[in-house]
Protein backbone atom coordinates (compact mmCIF):
# COMPACT_ATOMS: atom_id res chain seq x y z
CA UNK A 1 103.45 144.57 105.51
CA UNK A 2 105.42 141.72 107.22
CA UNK A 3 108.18 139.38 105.69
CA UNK A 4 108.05 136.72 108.04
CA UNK A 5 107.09 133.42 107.44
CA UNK A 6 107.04 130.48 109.91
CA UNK A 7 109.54 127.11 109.41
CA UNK A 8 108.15 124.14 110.85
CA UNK A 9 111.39 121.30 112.10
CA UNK A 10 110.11 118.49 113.17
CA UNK A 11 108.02 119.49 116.53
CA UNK A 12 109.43 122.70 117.07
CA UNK A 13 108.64 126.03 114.93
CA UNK A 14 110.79 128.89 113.83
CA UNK A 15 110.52 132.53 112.62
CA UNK A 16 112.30 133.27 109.45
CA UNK A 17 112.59 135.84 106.50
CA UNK A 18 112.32 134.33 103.04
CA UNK A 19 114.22 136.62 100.38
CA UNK A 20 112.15 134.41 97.94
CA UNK A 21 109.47 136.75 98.41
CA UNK A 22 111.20 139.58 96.93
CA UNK A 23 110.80 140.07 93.03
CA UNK A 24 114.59 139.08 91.97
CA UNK A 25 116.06 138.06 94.63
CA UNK A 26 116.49 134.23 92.86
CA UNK A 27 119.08 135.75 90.96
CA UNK A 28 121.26 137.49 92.98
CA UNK A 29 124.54 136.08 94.08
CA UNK A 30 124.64 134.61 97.35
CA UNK A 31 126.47 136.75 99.20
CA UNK A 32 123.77 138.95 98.50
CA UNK A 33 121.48 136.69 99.26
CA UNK A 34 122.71 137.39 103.04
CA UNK A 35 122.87 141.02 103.30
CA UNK A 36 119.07 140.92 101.80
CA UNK A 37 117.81 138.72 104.59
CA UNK A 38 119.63 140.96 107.06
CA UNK A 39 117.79 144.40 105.22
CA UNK A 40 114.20 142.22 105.59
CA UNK A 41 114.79 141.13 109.49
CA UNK A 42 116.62 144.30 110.77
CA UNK A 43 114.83 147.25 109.27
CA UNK A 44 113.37 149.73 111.24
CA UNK A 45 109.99 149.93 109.55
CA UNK A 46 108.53 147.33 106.56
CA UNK A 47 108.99 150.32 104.63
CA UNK A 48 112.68 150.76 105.40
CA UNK A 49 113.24 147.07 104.74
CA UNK A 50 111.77 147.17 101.57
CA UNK A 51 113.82 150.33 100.41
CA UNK A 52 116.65 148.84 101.32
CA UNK A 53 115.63 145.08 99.56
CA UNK A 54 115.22 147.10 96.48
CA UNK A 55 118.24 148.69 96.16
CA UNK A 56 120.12 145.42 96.55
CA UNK A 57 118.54 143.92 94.55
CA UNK A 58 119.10 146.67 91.88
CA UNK A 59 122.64 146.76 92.45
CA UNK A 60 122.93 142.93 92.56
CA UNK A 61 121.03 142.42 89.10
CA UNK A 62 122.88 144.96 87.49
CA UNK A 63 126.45 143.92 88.73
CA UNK A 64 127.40 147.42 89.91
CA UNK A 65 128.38 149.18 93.56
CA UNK A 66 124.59 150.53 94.60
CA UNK A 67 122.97 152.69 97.14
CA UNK A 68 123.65 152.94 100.93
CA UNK A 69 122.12 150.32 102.87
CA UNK A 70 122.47 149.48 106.50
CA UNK A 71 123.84 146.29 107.66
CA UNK A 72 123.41 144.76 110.80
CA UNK A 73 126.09 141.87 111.74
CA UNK A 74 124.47 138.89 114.04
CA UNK A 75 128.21 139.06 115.95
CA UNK A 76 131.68 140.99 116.53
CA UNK A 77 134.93 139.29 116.26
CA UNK A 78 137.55 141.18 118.27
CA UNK A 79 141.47 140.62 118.28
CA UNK A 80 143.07 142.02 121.85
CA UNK A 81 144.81 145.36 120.25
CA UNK A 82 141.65 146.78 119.55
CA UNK A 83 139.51 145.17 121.48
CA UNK A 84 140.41 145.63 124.72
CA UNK A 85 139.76 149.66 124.37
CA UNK A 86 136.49 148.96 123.51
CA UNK A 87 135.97 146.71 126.76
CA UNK A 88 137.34 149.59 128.62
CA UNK A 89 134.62 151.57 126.90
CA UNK A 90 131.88 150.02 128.03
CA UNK A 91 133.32 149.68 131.54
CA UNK A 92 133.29 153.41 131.25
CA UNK A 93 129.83 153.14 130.25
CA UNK A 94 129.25 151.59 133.10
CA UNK A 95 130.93 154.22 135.34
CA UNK A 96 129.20 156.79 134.10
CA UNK A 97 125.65 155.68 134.06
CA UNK A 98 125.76 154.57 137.86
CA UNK A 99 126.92 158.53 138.03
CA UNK A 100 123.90 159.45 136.62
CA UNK A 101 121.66 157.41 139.01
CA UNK A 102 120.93 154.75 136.73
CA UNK A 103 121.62 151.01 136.60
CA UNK A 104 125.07 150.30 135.15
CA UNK A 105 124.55 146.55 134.52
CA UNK A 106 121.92 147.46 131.71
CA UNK A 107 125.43 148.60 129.51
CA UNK A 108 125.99 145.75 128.08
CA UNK A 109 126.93 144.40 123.98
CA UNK A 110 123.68 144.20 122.33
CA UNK A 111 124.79 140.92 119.89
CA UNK A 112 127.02 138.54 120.90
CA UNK A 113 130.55 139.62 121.49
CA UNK A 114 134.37 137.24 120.91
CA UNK A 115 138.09 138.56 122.03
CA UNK A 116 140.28 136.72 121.16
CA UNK A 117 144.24 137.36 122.90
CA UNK A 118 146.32 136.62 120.12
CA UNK A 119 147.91 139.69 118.43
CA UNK A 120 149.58 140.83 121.79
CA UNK A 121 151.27 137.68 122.91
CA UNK A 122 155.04 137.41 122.75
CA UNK A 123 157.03 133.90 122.60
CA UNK A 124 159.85 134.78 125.09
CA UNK A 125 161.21 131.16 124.80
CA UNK A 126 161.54 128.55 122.16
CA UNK A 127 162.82 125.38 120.40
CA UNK A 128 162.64 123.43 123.88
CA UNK A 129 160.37 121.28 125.77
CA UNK A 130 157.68 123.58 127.79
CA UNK A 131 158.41 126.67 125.76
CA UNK A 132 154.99 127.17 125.84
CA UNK A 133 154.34 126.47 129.56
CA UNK A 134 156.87 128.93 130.32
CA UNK A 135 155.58 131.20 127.98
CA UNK A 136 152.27 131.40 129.66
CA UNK A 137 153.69 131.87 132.66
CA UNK A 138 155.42 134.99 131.75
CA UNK A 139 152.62 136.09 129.66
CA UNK A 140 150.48 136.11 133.30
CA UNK A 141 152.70 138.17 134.56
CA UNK A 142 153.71 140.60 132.50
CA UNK A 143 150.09 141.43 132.01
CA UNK A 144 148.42 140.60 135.36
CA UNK A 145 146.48 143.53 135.62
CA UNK A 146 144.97 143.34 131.83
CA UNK A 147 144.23 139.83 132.25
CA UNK A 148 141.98 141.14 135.74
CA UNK A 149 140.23 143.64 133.67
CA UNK A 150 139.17 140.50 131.06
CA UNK A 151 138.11 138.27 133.44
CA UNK A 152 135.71 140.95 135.20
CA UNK A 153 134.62 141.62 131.81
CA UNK A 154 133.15 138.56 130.95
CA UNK A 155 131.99 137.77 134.29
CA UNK A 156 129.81 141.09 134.51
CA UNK A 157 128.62 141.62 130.91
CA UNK A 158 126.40 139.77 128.95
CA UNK A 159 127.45 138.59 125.84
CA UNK A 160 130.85 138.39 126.11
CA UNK A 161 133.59 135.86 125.52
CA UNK A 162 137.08 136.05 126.16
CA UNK A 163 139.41 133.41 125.06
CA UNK A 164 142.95 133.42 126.74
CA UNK A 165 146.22 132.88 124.78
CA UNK A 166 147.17 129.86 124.15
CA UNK A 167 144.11 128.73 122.26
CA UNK A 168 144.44 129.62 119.06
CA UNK A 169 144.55 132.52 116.81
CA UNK A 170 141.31 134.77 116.02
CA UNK A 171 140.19 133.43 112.26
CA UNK A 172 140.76 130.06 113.59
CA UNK A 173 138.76 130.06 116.37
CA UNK A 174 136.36 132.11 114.07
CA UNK A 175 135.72 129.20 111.85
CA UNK A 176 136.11 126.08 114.30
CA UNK A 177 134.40 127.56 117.64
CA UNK A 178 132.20 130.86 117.14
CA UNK A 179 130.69 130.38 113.32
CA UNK A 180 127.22 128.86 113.55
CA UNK A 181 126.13 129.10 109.95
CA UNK A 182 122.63 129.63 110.83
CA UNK A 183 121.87 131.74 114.45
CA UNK A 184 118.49 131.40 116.56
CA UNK A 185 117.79 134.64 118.55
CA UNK A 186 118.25 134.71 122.27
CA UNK A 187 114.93 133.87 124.72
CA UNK A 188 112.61 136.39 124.75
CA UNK A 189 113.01 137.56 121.37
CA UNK A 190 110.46 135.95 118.44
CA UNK A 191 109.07 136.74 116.24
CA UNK A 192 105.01 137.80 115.75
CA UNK A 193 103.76 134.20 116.03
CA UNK A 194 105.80 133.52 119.34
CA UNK A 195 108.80 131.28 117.70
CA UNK A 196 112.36 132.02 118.06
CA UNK A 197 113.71 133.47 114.98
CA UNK A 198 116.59 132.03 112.72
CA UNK A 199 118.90 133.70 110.49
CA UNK A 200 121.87 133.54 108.85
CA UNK A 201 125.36 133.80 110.75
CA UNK A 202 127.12 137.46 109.73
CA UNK A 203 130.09 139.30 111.29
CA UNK A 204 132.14 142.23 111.54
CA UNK A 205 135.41 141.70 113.26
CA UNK A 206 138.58 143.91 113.88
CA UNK A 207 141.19 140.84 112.57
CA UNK A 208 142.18 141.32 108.93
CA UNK A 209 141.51 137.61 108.33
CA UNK A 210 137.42 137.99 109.55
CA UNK A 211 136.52 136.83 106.09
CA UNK A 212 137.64 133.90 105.78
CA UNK A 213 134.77 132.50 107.43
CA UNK A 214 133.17 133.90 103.93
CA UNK A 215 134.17 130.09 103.09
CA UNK A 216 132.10 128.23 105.22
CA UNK A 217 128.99 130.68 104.19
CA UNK A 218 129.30 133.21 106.73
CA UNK A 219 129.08 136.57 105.34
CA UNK A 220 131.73 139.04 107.42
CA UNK A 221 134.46 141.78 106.59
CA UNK A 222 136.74 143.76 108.74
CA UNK A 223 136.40 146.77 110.19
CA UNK A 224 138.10 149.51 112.54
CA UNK A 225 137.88 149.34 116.02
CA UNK A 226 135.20 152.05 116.37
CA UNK A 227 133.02 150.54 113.78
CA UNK A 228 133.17 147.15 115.83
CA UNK A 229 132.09 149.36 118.80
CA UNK A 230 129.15 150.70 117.50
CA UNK A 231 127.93 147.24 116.30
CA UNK A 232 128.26 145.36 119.15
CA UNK A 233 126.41 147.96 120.71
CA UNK A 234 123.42 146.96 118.66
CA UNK A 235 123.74 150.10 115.65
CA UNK A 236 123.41 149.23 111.85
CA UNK A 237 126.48 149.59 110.03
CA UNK A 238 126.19 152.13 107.41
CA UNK A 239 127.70 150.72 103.56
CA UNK A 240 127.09 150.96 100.17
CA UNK A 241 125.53 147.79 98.14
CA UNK A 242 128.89 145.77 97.15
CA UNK A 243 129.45 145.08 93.67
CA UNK A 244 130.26 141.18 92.88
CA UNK A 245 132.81 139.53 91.34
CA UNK A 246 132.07 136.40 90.33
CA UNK A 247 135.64 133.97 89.73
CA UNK A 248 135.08 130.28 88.49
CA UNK A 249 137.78 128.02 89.23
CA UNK A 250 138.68 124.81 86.90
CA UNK A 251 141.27 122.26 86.84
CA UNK A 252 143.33 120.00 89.21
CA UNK A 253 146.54 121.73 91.15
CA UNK A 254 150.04 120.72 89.84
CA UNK A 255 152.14 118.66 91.65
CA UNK A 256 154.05 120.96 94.54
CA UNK A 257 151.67 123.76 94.57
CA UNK A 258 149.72 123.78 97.68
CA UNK A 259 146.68 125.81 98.65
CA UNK A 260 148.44 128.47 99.87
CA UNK A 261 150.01 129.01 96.92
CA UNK A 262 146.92 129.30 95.38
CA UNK A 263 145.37 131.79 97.74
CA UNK A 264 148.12 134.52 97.05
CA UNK A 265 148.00 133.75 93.16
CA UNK A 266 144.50 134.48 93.52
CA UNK A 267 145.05 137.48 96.08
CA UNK A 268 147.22 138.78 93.29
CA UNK A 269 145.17 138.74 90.27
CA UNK A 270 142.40 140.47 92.06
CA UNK A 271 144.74 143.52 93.14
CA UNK A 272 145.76 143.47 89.33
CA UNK A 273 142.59 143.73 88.38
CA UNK A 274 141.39 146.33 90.68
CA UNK A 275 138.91 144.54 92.48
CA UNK A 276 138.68 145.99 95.54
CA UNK A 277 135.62 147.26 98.17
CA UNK A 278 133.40 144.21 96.53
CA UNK A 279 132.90 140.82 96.99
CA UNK A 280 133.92 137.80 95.55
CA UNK A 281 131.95 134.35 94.67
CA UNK A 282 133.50 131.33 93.94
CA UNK A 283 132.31 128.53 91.34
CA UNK A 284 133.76 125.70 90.10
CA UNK A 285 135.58 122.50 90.11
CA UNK A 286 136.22 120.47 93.65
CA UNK A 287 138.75 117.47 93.93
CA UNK A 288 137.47 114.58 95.15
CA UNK A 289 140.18 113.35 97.15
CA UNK A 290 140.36 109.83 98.33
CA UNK A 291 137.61 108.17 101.33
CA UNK A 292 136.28 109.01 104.33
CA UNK A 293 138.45 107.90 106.96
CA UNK A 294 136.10 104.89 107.18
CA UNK A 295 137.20 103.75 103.69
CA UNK A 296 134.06 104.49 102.19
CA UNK A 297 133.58 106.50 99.35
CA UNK A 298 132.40 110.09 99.17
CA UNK A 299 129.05 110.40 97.80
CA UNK A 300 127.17 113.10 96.32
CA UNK A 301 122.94 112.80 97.10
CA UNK A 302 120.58 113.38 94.93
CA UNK A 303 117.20 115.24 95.92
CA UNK A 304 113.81 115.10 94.64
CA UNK A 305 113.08 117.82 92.45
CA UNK A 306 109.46 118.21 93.69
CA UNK A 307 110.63 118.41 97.24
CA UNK A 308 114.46 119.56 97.36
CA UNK A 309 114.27 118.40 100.93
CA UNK A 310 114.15 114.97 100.50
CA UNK A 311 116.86 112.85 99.24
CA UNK A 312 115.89 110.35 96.75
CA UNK A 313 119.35 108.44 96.10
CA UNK A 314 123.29 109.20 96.46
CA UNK A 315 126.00 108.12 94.46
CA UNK A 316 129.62 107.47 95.31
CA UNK A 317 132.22 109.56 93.74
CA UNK A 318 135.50 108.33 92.11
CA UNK A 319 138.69 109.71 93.76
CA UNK A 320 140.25 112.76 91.91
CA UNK A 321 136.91 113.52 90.40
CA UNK A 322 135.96 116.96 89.64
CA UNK A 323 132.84 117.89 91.11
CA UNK A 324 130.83 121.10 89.87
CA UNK A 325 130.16 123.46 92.75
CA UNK A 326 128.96 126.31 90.16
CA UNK A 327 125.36 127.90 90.49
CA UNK A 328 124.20 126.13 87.17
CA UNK A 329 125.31 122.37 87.57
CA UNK A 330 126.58 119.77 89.25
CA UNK A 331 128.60 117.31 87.65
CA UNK A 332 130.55 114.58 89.25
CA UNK A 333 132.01 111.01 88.44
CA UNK A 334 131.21 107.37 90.09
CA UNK A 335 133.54 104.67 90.69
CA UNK A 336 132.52 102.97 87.53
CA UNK A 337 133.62 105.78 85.27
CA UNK A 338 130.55 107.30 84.73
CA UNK A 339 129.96 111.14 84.12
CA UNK A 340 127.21 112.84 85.47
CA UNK A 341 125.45 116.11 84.68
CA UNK A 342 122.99 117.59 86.64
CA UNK A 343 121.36 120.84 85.27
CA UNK A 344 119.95 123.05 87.50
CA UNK A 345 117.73 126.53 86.95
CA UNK A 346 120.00 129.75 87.34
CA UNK A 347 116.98 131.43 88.76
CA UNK A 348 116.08 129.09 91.68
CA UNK A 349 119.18 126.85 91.67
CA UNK A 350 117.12 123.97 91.57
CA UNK A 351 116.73 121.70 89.35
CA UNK A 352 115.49 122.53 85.91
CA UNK A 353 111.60 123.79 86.15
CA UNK A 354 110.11 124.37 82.59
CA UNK A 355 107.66 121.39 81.06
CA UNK A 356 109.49 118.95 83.73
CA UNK A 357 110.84 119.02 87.08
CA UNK A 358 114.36 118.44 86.59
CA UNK A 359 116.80 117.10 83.82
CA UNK A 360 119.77 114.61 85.03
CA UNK A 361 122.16 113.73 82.26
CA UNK A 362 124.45 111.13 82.64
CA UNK A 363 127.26 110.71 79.64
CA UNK A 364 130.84 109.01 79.49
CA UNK A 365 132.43 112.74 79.43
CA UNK A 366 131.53 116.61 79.44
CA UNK A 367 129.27 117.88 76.52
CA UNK A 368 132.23 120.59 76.67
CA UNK A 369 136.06 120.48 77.78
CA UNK A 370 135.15 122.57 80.54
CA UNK A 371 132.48 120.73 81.93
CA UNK A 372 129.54 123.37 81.02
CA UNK A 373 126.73 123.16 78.96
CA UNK A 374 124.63 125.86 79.11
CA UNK A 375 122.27 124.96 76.05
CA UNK A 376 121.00 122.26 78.66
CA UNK A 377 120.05 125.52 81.51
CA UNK A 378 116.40 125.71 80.06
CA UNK A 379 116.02 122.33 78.84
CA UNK A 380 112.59 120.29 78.47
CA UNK A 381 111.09 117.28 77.63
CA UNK A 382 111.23 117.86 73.84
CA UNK A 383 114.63 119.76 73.96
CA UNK A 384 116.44 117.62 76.08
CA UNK A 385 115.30 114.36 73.68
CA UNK A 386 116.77 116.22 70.95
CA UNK A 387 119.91 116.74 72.75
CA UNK A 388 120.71 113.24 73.70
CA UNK A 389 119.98 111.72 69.83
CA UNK A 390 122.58 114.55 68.74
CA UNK A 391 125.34 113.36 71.32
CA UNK A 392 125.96 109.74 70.86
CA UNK A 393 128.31 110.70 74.52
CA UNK A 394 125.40 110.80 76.37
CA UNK A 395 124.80 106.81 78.05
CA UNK A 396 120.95 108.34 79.50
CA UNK A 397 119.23 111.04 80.19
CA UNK A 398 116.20 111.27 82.51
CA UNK A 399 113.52 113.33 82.61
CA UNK A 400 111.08 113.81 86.23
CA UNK A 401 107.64 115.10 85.28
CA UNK A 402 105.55 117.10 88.43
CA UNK A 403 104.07 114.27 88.91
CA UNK A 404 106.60 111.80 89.14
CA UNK A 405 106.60 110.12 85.95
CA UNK A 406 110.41 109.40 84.77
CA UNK A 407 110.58 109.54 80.06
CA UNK A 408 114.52 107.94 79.60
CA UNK A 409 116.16 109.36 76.32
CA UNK A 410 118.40 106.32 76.06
């Protein structure tokens, strides 16, 4: 039994592990998505993968906390309080395998490894021009001897990085600098056919604010210092199947309330409502706001639902429009005032697949005041012409056959 499958881009070739081949896995929430690719690649044994791809999937269609699975992060975010013991660790490591007669620059982190010195750094001087000159200065040397130990650290094992202070803080650099989104594995290590293998980006990190790099689609949480030890040192972490919380947001923020504001409002409703050890996907409404700094418009593309890979046609969206970032649709406005509705299958996430290809309805507002219509989620030909004589809203609806052929309602 293997799960790998081979991805051809453009002259190269790549290993990867589609979750599409496990029964149920189209409906599971992304997040779990993730951690089910990670259970395929990383097992032990096909039988352990598949074990473990079961009981997520369980868990995931069932909404509930499930069995103990392992999970192997591609990378380890560390902040300098807790990460420097575990560089001090390894150089131990180090110490005590040349002891034992063997070859100390074999101890190395097994995935690759990011400290970041923020936590420790203290702002002697301020509110004047080269503050923060003088604040590296004294930062040097009051710490001389730990800033040694970092630099022979990254010089003598592999997979390290060490970013001085100064630079930014750890989630920052998280999101901007070390999150890939999609990782390739390092040479030497392919897959059965001989091709590098890709996978998605995943961390563990020892900074509290590790997951906000959740928001850019790379799964990570935080964890203790020893825990971060063990996984940069190539070992599984042990956790139960997360339950999911699914939150969909609507609306336009007031005037005066800022994102941040947001973000603890949020923070706070989730404590009230016990949600806690579980994670949590977002859905919903995105403000368009204003052009790209060229003056163009934003645009939204629209792919070919025979070959999601190829776009067939964008359109340009009208500032403050709402656009649909939910599982089920997308809907978005144009310049020109019109609304459109694209419905898409909750199993696949493409568009609709029943007696057509897809189903594209464009009206001059919502079929709902939300913005949802889920009688159109398993629409066809015969359905959705029913539909648009009942809602004199709807300006056209479309309808792409397998084979190409386009039936307009209106």
């Amino acid at each position: 039994m293997s799960f790998e499958a081979s991805l051809k881009v453009g002259d190269g070739a790549y290993t990867y592990y589609p979750v599409s081949e496990i029964e149920g896995a189209a409906q599971l929430p992304y997040s779990l998505t993730v951690l089910l690719e990670n259970a395929l690649r990383c097992g032990r044994t096909p039988e352990e993968a598949q074990a473990m791809a079961e009981r997520i999937v369980t868990a995931g269609l069932a909404g509930q906390t499930g069995e103990e699975v392992e999970f192997s992060p591609a990378r380890v975010l560390f902040q300098d309080f807790t990460g420097v013991p575990v560089f001090v660790d390894f150089a131990v490591m180090r110490e005590a395998c040349a002891d034992l007669g063997g070859d100390p620059k074999k101890i190395n982190p097994q995935v690759p490894c990011d400290l970041v010195i923020d936590h420790s750094v203290i702002a002697d001087v301020a509110g004047c021009d080269g503050c923060m000159e003088e604040n590296m200065k004294l930062e040097f040397k009051r710490n001389g001897e730990r800033y040694d130990f970092l630099k022979w650290a990254q010089e003598s094992f592999e997979n390290v990085r060490i970013v001085p202070p100064g630079q930014g803080i750890c989630h920052q650099l998280n999101i901007e600098k070390f999150a890939s989104v999609v990782m390739e594995s390092p040479a030497g290590l392919t897959g059965a056919d001989g091709a590098p293998v890709v996978y998605f980006d995943t961390l563990v990190g020892t900074d509290s604010h590790t997951p906000t790099a959740n928001g850019i689609g790379v799964l990570g949480w935080g964890v203790g210092g020893i825990e971060a030890e063990a996984a940069a040192l190539g070992q599984p972490i042990t956790t139960l199947v997360p339950r999911v919380i699914g939150v969909k947001l609507t609306g336009d923020l007031s005037e005066g309330v800022s994102a941040m504001d947001v973000s603890l409002t949020f923070a706070q409703m989730l404590r009230e409502r016990g949600v806690e050890h579980a994670l949590v996907n977002l859905g919903g409404n995105v403000a368009v706001s204003g052009t790209k700094p060229t003056g163009d418009p934003w645009r939204v593309g629209i792919r070919d639902p025979r070959d999601p890979s190829q776009l067939i046609g964008a359109v340009p969206l009208v500032a403050g429009s709402a656009v649909t970032s939910g599982v089920y649709e997308r809907c978005f406005t144009a310049p020109d005032g019109t609304f459109y509705h694209h419905i898409l299958d909750p199993r696949t996430g493409r568009p609709v697949e029943t007696d057509v290809a897809g189903v594209t309805v464009i009206c001059e507002k919502s079929i709902d005041a939300e913005g949802f219509s889920t009688t159109l989620l398993a629409l066809g030909l015969e359905r959705g012409l029913a539909l648009a004589r009942r809602h004199p809203e709807i300006l056209q609806a479309f309808f792409i056959a397998p084979d190409g052929t386009i039936t307009n309602a209106r």
